[in-house]
Protein backbone atom coordinates (compact mmCIF):
# COMPACT_ATOMS: atom_id res chain seq x y z
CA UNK A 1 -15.41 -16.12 15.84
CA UNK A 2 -11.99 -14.49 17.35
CA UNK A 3 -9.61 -14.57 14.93
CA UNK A 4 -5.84 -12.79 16.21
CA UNK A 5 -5.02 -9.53 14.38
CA UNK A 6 -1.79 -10.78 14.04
CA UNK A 7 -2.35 -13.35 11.47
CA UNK A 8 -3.71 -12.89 7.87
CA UNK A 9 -7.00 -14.02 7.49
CA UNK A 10 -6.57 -15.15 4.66
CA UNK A 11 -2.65 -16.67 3.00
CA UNK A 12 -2.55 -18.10 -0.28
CA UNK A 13 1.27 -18.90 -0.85
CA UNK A 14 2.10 -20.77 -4.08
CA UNK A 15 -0.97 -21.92 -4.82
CA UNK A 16 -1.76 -24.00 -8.15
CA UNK A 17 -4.05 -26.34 -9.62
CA UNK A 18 -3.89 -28.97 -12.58
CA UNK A 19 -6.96 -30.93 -13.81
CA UNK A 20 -6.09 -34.33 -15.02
CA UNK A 21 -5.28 -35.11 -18.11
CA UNK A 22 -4.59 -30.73 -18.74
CA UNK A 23 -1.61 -29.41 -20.30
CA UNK A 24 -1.32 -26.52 -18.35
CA UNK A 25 -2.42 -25.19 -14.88
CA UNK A 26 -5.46 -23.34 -14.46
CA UNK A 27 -4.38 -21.89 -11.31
CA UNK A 28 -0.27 -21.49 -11.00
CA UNK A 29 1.88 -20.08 -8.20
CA UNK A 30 -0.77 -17.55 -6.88
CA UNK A 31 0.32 -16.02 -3.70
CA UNK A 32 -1.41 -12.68 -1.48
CA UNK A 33 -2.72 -12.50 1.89
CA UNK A 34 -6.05 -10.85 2.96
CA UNK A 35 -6.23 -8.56 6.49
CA UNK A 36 -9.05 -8.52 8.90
CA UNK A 37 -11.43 -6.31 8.09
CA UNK A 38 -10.64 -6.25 4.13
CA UNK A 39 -12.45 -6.13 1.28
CA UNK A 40 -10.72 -8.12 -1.24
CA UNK A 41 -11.89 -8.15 -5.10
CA UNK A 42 -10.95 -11.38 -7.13
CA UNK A 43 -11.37 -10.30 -10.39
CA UNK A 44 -10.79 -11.84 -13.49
CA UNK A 45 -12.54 -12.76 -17.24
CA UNK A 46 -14.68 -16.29 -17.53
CA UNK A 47 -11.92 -19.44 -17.38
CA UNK A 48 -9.02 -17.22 -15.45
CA UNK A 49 -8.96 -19.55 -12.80
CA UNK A 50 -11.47 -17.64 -10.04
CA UNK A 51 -13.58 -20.67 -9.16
CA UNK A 52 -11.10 -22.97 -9.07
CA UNK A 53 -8.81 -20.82 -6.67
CA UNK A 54 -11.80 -19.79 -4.73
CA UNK A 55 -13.21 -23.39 -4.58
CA UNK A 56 -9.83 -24.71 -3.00
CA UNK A 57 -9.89 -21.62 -0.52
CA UNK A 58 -13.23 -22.43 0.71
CA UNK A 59 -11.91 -26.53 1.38
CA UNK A 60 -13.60 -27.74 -1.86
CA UNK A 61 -11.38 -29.28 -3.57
CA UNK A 62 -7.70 -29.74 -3.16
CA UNK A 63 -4.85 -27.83 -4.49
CA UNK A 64 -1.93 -29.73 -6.59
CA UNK A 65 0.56 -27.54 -4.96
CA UNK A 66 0.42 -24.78 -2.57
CA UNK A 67 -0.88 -23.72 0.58
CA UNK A 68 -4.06 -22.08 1.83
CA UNK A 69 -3.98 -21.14 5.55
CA UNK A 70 -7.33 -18.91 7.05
CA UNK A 71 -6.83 -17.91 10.30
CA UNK A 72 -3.14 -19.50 10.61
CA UNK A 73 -4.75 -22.85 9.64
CA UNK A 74 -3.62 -24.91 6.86
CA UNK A 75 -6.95 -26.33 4.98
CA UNK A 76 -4.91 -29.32 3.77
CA UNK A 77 -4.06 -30.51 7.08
CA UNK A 78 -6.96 -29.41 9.50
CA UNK A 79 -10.04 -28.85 6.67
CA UNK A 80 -12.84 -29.16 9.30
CA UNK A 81 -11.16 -26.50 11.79
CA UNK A 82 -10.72 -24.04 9.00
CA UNK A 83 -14.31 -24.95 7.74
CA UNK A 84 -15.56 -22.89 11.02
CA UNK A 85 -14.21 -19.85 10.13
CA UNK A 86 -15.72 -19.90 6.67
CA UNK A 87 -18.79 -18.71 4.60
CA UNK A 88 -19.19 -19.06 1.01
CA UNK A 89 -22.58 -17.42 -0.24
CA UNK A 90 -23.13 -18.38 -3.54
CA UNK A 91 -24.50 -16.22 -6.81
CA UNK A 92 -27.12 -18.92 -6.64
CA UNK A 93 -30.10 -18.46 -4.06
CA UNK A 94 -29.21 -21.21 -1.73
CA UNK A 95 -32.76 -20.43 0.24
CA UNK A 96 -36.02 -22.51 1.09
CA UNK A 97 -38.06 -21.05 -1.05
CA UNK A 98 -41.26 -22.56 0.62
CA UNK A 99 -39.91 -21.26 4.14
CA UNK A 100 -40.16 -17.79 5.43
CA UNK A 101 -37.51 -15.46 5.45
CA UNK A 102 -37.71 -15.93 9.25
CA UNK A 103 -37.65 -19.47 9.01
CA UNK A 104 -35.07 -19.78 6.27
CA UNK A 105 -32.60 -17.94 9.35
CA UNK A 106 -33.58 -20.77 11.50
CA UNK A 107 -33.04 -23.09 10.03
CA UNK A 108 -29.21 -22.46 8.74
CA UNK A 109 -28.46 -21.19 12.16
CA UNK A 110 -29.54 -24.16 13.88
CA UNK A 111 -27.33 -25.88 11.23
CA UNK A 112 -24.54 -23.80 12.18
CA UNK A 113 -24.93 -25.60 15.46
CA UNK A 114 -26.38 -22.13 17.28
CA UNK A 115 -28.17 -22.40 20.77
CA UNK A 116 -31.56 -21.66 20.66
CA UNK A 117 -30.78 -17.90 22.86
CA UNK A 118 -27.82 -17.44 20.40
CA UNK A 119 -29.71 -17.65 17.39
CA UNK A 120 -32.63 -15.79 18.11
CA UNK A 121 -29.87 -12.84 18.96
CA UNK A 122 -28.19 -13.31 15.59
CA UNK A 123 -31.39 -13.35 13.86
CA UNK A 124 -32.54 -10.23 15.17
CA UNK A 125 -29.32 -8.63 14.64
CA UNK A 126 -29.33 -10.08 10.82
CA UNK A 127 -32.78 -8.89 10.23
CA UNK A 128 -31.96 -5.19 11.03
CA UNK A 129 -28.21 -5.65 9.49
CA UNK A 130 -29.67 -6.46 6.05
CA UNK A 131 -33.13 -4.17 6.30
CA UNK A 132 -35.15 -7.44 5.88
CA UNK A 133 -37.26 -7.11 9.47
CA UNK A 134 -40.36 -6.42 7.11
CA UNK A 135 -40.28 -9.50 4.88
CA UNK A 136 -39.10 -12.13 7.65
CA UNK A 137 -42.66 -13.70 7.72
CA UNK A 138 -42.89 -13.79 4.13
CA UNK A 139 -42.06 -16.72 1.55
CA UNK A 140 -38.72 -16.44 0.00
CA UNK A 141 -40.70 -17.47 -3.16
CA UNK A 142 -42.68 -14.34 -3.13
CA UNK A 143 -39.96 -11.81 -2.17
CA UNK A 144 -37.87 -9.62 -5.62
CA UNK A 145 -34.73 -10.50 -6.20
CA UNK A 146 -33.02 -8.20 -4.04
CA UNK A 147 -34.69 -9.46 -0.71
CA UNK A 148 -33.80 -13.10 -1.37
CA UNK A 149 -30.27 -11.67 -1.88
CA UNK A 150 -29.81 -10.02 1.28
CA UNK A 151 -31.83 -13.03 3.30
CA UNK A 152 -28.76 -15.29 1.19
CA UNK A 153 -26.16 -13.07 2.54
CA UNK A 154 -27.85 -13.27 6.23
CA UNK A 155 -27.89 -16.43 6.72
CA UNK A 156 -24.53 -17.27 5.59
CA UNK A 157 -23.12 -14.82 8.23
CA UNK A 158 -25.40 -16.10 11.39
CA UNK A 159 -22.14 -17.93 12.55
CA UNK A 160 -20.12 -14.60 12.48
CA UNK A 161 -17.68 -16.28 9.55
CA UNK A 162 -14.12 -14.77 9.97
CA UNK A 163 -13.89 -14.43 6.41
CA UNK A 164 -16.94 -14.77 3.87
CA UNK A 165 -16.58 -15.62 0.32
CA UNK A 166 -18.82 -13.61 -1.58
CA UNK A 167 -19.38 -14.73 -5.31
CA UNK A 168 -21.42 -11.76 -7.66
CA UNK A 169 -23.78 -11.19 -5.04
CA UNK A 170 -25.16 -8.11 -7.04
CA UNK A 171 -25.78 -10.13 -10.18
CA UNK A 172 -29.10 -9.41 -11.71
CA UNK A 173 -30.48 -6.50 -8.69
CA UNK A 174 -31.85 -3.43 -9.85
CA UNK A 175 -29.80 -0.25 -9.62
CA UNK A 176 -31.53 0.58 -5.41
CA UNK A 177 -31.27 -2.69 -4.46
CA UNK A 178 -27.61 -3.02 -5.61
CA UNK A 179 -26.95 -0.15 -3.89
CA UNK A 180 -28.38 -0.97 -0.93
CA UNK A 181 -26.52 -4.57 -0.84
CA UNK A 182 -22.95 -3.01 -0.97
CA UNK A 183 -24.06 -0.22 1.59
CA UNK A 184 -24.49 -3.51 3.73
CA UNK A 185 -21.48 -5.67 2.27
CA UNK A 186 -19.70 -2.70 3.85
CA UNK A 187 -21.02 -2.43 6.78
CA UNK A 188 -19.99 -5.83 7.38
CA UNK A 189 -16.31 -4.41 6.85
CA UNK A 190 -16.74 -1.86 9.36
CA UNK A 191 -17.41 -4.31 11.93
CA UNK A 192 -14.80 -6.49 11.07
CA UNK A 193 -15.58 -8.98 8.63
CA UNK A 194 -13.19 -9.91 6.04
CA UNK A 195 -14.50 -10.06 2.34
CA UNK A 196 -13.50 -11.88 -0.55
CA UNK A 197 -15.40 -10.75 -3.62
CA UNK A 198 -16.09 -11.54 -7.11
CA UNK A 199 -17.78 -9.38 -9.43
CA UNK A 200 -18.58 -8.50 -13.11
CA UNK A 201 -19.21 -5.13 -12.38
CA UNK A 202 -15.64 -3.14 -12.49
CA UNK A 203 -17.46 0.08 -10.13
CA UNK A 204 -18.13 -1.82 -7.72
CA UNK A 205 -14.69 -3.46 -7.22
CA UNK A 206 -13.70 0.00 -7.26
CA UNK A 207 -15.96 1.60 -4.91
CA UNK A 208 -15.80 -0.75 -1.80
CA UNK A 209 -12.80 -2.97 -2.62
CA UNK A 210 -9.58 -1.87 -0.22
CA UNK A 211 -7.59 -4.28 -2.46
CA UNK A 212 -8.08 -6.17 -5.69
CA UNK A 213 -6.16 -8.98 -7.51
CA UNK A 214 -6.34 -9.25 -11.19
CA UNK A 215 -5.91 -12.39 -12.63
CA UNK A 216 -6.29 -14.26 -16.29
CA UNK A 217 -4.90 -17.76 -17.35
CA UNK A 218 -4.25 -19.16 -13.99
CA UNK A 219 -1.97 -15.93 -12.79
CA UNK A 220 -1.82 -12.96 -11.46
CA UNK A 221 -1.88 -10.31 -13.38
CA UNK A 222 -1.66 -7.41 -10.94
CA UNK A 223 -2.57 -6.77 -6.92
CA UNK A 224 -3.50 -3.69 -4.97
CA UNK A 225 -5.72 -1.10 -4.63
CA UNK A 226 -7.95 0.21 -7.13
CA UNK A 227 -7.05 3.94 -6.99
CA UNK A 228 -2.83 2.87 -6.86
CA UNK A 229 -3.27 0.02 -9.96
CA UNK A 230 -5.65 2.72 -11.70
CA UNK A 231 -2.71 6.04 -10.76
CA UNK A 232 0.25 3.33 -12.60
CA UNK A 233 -1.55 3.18 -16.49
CA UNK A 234 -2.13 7.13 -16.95
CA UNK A 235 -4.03 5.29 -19.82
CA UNK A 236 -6.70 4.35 -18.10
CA UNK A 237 -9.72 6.24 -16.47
CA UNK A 238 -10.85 3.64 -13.85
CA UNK A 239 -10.46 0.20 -12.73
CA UNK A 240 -12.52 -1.23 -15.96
CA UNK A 241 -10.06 0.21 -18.22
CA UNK A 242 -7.49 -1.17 -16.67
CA UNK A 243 -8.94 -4.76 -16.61
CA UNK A 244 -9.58 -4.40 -20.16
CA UNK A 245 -5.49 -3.07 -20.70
CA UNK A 246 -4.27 -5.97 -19.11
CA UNK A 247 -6.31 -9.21 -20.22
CA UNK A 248 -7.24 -7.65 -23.15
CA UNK A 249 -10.81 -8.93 -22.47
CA UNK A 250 -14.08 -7.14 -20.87
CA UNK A 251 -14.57 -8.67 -17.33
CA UNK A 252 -17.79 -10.77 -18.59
CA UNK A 253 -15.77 -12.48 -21.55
């Protein structure tokens, strides 16, 4: 989907969130803006706010103050419009598991509302993207965990998303397989895809991440990239120590 380079993909300005019946906010005056093209880590220990902040970003629930705009659109006003230019793959395998891999592509496509011609291109495209041309006549039930994760991450970008929401989408892989996964989650940069990303593990922020935002207790804590953040605390060795520095907590806690 065309997005114009002009506008931020992706504006959080203000943004906050109060449960009923809480004292205190678990997401409170958060504001940064994500470029095409970016990978952006959202990083932060259990209970600093991530889901909540990425839930209202992806038009699941609703902010108590604040604005989210993707594309120029504000999700509070136009939720269905901004809904096209979204993807949110969750850690969970949302797959068929008694469908093929091939079939499992189909399907979402055609629920993306993709033309027959269309989606056969995007499948073929998808399969060779992700290295999963081999397995797409095989039950997701019988594929490792690393297939079903790149078939996940295929067919939640059949509809070309303008920005995807990617939440620990290495959790669990083997060392190759990881490996192989981000090779891919950056190829998806390269061709223009904008990323947001949550992870437990601190080397991968840092490897493929052009931008982070650290965040604990509803806040953030500090925003940019990994080598500037890391060059600022002549303390710290990498990106991990300086999550650890700042919320006092490993990223898992």
């Amino acid at each position: 989907m065309s997005v114009d380079h002009h506008i931020p993909v992706l504006e959080v300005i203000g943004l906050g969130k109060r449960y009923k019946g809480a004292r205190n906010h678990a997401v409170n005056n958060l504001d940064f803006t994500v470029e095409k093209g970016e990978i952006f880590g959202f990083l932060g220990p259990n209970g600093a706010g991530k889901t909540t902040t990425i839930s209202i970003m992806s038009t699941l629930m609703k902010p108590s103050k604040g604005q989210v705009k993707i594309c120029g659109i504000d999700i509070q006003k136009k939720p269905a419009e901004a809904r096209k230019y979204i993807s949110l793959v969750p850690q969970e395998i949302a797959l068929y598991h008694s469908l093929t891999g091939k079939e499992n592509l189909k399907y979402f496509g055609a629920m993306y509302g993709l033309d027959k011609k269309t989606l056969e291109q995007k499948i073929s495209k998808a399969l060779e993207t992700f290295d999963i041309k081999a397995y797409e006549n095989q039950r997701i039930s019988r594929c490792s965990g690393g297939i079903k994760r790149r078939f996940n991450l295929a067919c939640g970008i059949l509809h070309d998303p303008a920005l995807i929401f990617l939440d620990e989408p290495t959790v669990g892989m083997d060392v190759h397989s990881r490996n192989t996964l981000l090779e891919q989650i950056q190829s998806l940069s390269d061709m223009g895809s904008t990323i947001v990303y949550t992870t437990h593990y601190m080397e991968e922020a840092q490897s493929i991440c052009s931008r982070v935002l650290i965040m604990n207790k509803g806040i953030c804590l500090a925003e940019g990239s990994p080598a500037d953040l890391v060059q600022k605390e002549p303390s710290c060795r990498n990106l991990g120590d300086l999550f650890l520095s700042i919320t006092g907590k490993r990223l898992g806690d």
